[in-house]
Each structure stands twice: as structure tokens, then as C-alpha cells.
Protein backbone atom coordinates (compact mmCIF):
# COMPACT_ATOMS: atom_id res chain seq x y z
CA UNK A 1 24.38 89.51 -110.02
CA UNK A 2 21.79 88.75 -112.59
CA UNK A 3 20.36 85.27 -113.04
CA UNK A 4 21.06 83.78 -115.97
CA UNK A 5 18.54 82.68 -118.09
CA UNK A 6 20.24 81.98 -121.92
CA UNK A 7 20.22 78.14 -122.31
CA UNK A 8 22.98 78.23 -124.55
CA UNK A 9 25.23 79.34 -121.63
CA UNK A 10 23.76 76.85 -119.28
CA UNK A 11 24.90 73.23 -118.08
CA UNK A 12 23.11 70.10 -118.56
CA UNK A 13 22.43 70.13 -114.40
CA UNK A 14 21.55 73.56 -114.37
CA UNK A 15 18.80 73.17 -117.28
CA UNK A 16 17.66 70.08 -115.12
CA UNK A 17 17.68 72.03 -111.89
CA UNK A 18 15.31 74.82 -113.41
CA UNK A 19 12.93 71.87 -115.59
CA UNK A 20 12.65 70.39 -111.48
CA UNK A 21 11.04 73.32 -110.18
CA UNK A 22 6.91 74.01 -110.44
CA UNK A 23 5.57 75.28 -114.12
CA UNK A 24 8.86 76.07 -115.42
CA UNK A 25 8.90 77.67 -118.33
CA UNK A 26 10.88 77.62 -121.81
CA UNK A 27 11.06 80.50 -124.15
CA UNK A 28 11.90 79.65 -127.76
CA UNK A 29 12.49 82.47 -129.88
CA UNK A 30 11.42 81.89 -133.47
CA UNK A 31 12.31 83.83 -136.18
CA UNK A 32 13.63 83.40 -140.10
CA UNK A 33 16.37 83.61 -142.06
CA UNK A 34 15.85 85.96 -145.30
CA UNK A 35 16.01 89.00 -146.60
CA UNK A 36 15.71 92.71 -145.10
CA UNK A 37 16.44 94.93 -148.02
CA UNK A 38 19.95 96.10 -148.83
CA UNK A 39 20.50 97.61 -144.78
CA UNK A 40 19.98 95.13 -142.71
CA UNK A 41 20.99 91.48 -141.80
CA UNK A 42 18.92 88.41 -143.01
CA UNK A 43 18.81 87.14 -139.47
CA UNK A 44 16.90 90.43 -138.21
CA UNK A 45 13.90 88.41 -137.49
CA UNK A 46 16.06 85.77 -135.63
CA UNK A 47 17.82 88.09 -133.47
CA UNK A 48 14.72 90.62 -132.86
CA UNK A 49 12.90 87.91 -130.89
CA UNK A 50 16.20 86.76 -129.48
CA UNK A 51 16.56 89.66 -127.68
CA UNK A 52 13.14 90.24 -126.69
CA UNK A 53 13.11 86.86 -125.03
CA UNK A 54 16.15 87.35 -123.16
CA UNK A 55 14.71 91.00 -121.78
CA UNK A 56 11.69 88.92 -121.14
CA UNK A 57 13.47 86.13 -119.16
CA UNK A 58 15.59 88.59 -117.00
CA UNK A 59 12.70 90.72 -116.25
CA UNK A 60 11.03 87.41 -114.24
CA UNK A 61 14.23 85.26 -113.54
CA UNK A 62 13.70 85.84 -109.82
CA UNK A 63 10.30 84.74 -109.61
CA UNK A 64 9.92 82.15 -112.27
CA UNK A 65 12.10 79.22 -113.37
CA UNK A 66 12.65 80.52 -117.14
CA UNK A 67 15.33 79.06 -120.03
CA UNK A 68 15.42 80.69 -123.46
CA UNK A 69 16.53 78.62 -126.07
CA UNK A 70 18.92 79.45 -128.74
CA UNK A 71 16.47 81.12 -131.46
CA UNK A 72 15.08 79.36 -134.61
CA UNK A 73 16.19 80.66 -137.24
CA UNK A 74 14.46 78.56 -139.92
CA UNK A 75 11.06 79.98 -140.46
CA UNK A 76 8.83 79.87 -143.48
CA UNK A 77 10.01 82.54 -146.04
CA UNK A 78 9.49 81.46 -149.32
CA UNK A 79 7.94 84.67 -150.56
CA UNK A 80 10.87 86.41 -149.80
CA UNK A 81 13.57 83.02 -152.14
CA UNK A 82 13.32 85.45 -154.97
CA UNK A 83 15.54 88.48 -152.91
CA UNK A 84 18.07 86.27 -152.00
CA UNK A 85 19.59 85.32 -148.91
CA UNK A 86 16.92 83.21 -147.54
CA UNK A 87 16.72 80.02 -146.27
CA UNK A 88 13.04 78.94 -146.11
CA UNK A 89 11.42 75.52 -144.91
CA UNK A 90 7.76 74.28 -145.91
CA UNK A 91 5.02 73.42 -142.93
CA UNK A 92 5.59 69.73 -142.69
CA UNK A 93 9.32 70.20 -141.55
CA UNK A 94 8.46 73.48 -139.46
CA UNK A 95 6.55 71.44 -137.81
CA UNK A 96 8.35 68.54 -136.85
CA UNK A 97 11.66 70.72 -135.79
CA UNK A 98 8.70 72.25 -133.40
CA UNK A 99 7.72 68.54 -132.37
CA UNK A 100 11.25 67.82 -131.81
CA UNK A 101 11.89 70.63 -129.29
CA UNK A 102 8.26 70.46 -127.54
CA UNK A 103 9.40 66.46 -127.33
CA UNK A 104 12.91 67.47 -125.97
CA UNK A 105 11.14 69.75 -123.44
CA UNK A 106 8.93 67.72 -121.95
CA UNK A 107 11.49 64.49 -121.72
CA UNK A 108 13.74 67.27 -119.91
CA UNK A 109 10.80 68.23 -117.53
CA UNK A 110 9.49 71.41 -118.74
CA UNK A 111 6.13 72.66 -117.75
CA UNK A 112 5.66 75.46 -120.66
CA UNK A 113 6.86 77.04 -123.64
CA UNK A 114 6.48 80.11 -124.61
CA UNK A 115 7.45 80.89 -128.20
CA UNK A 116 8.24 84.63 -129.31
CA UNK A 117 8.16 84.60 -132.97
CA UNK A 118 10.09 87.50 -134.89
CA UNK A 119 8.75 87.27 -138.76
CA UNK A 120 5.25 87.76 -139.92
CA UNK A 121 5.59 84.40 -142.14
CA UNK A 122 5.27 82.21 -139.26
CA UNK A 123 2.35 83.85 -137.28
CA UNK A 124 -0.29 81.10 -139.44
CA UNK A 125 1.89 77.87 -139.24
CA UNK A 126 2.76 78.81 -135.43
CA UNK A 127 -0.55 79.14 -134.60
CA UNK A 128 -1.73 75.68 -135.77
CA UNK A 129 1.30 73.76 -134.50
CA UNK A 130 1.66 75.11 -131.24
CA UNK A 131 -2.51 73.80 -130.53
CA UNK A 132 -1.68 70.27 -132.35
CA UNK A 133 1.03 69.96 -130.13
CA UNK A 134 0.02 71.41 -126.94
CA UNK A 135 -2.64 68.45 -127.33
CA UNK A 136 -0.45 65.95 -128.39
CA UNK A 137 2.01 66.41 -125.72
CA UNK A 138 -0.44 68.07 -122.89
CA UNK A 139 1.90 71.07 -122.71
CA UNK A 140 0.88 74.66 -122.64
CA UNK A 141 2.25 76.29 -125.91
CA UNK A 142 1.25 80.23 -125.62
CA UNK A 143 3.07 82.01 -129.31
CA UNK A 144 3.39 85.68 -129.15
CA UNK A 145 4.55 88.50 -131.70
CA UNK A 146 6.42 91.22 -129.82
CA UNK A 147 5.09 93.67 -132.51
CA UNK A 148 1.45 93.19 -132.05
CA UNK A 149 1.57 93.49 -127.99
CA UNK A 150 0.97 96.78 -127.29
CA UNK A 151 0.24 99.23 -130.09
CA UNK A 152 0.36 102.46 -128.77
CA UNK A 153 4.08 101.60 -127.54
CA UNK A 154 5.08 100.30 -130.69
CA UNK A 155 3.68 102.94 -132.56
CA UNK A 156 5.58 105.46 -130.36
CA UNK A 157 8.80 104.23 -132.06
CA UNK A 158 7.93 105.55 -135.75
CA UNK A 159 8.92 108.03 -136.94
CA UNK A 160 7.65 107.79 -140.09
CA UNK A 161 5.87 104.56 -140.26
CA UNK A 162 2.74 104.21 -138.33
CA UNK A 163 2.92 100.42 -137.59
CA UNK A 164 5.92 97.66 -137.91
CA UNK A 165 6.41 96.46 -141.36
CA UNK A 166 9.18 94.13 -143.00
CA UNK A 167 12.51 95.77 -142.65
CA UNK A 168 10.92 99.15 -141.42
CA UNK A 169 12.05 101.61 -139.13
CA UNK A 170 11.27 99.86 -136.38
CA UNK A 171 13.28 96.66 -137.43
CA UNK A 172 16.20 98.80 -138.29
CA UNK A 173 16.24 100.46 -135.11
């Protein structure tokens, strides 16, 4: 029986329970809502780092007290409002739904956060919030892209592309 690590199917005292324990750890996926060309859905992004956090989570479940938040699906998009289907927000409220949940996870008793962040648009904004607020709340924020960790295994995916681009190959797949 596998541990289970989506907060969404969680209880208030079982959240608690795994904030209690030493450096637990919080995974919020962060992705976008917009576009992908005429295949796929405009929460791709969303639902990319989704999963990859929930692999993530299982993968360490037994040795580390891990939650992964429902994923964000507002992201900052606004070069792709002209293709429709995208909902886009500017810095200034990026950043304060970030403040919000870095504030919600350290009144719960959280000891990390680790955000996995699914669309190129937010690498920039993600990167300056999560070391304003790392300071401001004395949490450690670490903000990964699944796409850039390893390049040789990502590239090994492509068939035709050499490297992950917006609604590519390796998106679709």
C-alpha cells in the first residue's frame, strides 16, 4: 500500500501530522493556464508538473514527510492572450497568491517547499519570489523545471525535436 502524498486527498489531521514531523516538505506544482496549439489542452503546463510532483512525492514518501499541493494553474502567460484560451496574471498578484501559500505553509508547520514549475513564463518571476520570500518568511523555497534537469534524458524522448519547446513533442507525449 502506497503512501499517500496528494494534499487534495488528505485530512486536515493528516496534513498536520506530516507538517509535525522534522523538515517536512511541500511540493507545489506551478504551471499556467493557456494555449498549446490546436492538440492539446490549455492546462498542459498545469498538469505536466502535477504529475511530476506526485511521481516525485511517491518516489520518497517512505523516507520523507512530503504533501503536494493541488497545482497552480495561474501562471504568467500574457504572450500567449492573443491565441486564446489563456488566463494570465501580472507579477504583483503572482506573487502574493505565492505569499499566501508560503504564509499558509509555515502557519501549518511546514519546513520546505519545493515548487515544480511546468511553463517557461514563470521560470523569471519564480525565481525572484521564491528568494524574497524564503527571506521574508525564513523558509527554504528550492523552484525547479522538470525539463531542464537532466538533458540527455530529456533529449532521449524526441523524436524529432532536440530539446522541449512549447507544445512540442515532448509536451504532447
Amino acid at each position: 500500500m502506497s503512501i499517500e502524498v496528494e494534499w487534495a486527498r488528505m485530512t486536515a489531521p493528516d496534513l498536520r501530522a506530516i507538517a509535525a514531523r522534522d523538515n517536512a516538505l511541500a511540493i507545489l506544482p506551478a504551471g499556467s493556464l493557456e494555449q498549446h496549439g490546436p492538440h492539446l489542452p490549455v492546462i498542459t503546463d498545469t498538469a505536466s508538473a502535477s504529475a511530476a510532483s506526485v511521481a516525485a512525492a511517491r518516489l520518497v514518501a517512505k523516507d520523507v514527510p512530503v504533501a503536494v499541493l493541488p497545482g497552480l494553474w495561474l501562471g504568467l502567460s500574457e504572450h500567449h492572450l492573443p491565441f486564446g484560451g489563456t488566463i494570465s496574471v501580472d507579477y504583483a498578484a503572482y506573487r502574493a497568491i505565492l505569499e499566501s501559500i508560503v504564509r499558509s505553509l509555515r502557519a501549518i508547520g511546514f519546513a520546505r517547499l519545493l515548487i515544480v514549475n511546468g511553463h517557461g513564463g514563470n521560470i523569471d518571476p519564480l525565481a525572484v519570489a521564491s528568494r524574497e520570500l524564503a527571506v521574508a518568511y525564513d523558509l527554504p523555497i528550492v523552484v525547479t523545471t522538470p525539463w531542464f534537469l537532466s538533458p540527455d534524458k530529456i533529449a532521449a524522448i524526441f523524436e524529432s525535436d532536440t530539446a522541449p519547446k512549447h507544445a512540442c513533442e515532448g509536451e504532447t507525449s
